[in-house]
Protein backbone atom coordinates (compact mmCIF):
# COMPACT_ATOMS: atom_id res chain seq x y z
CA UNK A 1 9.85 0.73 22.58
CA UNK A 2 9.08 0.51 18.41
CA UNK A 3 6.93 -2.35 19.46
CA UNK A 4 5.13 -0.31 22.44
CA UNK A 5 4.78 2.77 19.47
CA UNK A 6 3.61 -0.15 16.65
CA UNK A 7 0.61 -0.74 19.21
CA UNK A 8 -0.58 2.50 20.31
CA UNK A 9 -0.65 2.81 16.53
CA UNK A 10 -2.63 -0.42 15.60
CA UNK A 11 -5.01 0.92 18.32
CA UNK A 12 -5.23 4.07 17.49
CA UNK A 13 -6.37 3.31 13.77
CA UNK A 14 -8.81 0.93 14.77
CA UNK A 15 -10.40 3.06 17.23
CA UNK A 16 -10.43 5.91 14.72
CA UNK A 17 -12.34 3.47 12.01
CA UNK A 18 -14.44 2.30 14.59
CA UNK A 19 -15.71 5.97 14.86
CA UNK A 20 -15.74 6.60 10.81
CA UNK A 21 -13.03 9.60 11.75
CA UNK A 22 -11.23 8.10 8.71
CA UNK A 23 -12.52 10.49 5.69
CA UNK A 24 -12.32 13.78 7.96
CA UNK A 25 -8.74 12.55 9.19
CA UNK A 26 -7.17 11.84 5.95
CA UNK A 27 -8.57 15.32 5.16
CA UNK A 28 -7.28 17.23 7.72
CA UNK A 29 -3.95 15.10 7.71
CA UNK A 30 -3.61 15.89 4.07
CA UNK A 31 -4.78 19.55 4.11
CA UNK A 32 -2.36 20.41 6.94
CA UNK A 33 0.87 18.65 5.11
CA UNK A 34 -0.21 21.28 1.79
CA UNK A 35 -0.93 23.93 4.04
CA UNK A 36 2.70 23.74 5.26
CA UNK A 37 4.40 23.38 2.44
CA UNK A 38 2.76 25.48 0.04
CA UNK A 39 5.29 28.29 0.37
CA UNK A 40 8.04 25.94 -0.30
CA UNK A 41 6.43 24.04 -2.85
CA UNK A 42 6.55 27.20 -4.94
CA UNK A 43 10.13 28.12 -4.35
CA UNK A 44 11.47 24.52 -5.21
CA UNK A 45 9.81 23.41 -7.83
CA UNK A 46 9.91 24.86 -11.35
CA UNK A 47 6.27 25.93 -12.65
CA UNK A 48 5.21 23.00 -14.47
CA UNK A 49 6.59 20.94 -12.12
CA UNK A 50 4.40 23.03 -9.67
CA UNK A 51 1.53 22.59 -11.67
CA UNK A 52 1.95 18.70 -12.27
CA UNK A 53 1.88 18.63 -8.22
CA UNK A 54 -1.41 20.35 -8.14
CA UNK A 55 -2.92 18.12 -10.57
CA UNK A 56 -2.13 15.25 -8.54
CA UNK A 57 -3.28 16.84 -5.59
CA UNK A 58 -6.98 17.52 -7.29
CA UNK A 59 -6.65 13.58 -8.67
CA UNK A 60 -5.87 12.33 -5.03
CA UNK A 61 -9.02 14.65 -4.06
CA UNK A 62 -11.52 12.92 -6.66
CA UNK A 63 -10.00 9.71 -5.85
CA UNK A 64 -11.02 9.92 -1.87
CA UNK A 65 -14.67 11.74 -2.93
CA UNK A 66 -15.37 8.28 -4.50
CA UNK A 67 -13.86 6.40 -1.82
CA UNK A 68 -15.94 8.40 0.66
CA UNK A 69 -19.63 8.74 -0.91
CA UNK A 70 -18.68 4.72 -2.78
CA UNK A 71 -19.97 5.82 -5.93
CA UNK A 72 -20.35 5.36 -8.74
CA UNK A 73 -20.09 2.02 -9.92
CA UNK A 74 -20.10 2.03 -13.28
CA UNK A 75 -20.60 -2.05 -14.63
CA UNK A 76 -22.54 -4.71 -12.97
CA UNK A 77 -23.60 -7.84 -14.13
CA UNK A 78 -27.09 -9.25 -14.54
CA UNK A 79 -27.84 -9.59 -11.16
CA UNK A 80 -26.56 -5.99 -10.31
CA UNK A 81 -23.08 -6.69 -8.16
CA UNK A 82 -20.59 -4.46 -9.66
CA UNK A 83 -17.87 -5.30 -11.61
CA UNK A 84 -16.16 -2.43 -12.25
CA UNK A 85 -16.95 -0.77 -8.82
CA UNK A 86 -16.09 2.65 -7.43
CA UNK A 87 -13.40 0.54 -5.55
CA UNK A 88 -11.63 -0.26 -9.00
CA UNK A 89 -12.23 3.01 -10.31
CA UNK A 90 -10.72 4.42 -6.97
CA UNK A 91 -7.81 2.47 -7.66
CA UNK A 92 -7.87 3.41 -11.22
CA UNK A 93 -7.77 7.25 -10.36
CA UNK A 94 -4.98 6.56 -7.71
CA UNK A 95 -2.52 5.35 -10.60
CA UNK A 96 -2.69 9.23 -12.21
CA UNK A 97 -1.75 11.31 -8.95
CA UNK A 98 1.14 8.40 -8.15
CA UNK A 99 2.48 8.61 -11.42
CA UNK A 100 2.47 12.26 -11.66
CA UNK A 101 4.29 13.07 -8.17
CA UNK A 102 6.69 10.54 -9.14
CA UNK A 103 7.63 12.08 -12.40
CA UNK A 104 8.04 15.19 -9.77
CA UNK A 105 10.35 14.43 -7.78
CA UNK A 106 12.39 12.61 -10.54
CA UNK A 107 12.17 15.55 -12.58
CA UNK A 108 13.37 17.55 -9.90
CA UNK A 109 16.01 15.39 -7.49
């Protein structure tokens, strides 16, 4: 059965980045999850804490608007292939909203 399920999910994911539904799915995917907590979110946390999650969540937006337009990269090398692409700087944004939710929750267990 969690073989039959680990399938339909490989599938499923290629299918939706065969159709480029990847951006506009991690968006809705991720809107809906804040959407649903948001009342909680407030009751739970404390306000800075509150306001550390936020942060992330802007820093986690930024990081997929690079991801999604692949700009801007910012070094290349004589010939003009990148070095410090928007791939690495993707990556490079990614560390921030990670290490903020983490201090979150461990701020808050």
């Amino acid at each position: 059965m969690a073989l039959a399920s680990l399938g339909a999910t490989h599938i499923s994911f290629c299918l939706i980045k065969c159709f480029r539904f990847t951006g506009p799915l991690y968006l809705i995917l991720g809107a809906f999850g804040l959407i649903v907590s948001f009342k909680e979110l407030w009751v739970w946390l404390p306000l800075f804490a509150w306001l550390e999650f936020w942060l992330g969540v802007i820093l986690y937006f930024l990081q997929f608007l690079v991801v999604m337009r692949k700009k801007p990269n910012l070094l290349s090398d004589a010939t003009g292939k990148p070095i410090f692409g928007y791939w690495e700087l993707q990556h490079f944004i990614l560390l921030w909203p990670t290490t903020l939710h983490s201090l979150v929750v461990l701020q808050n267990l």
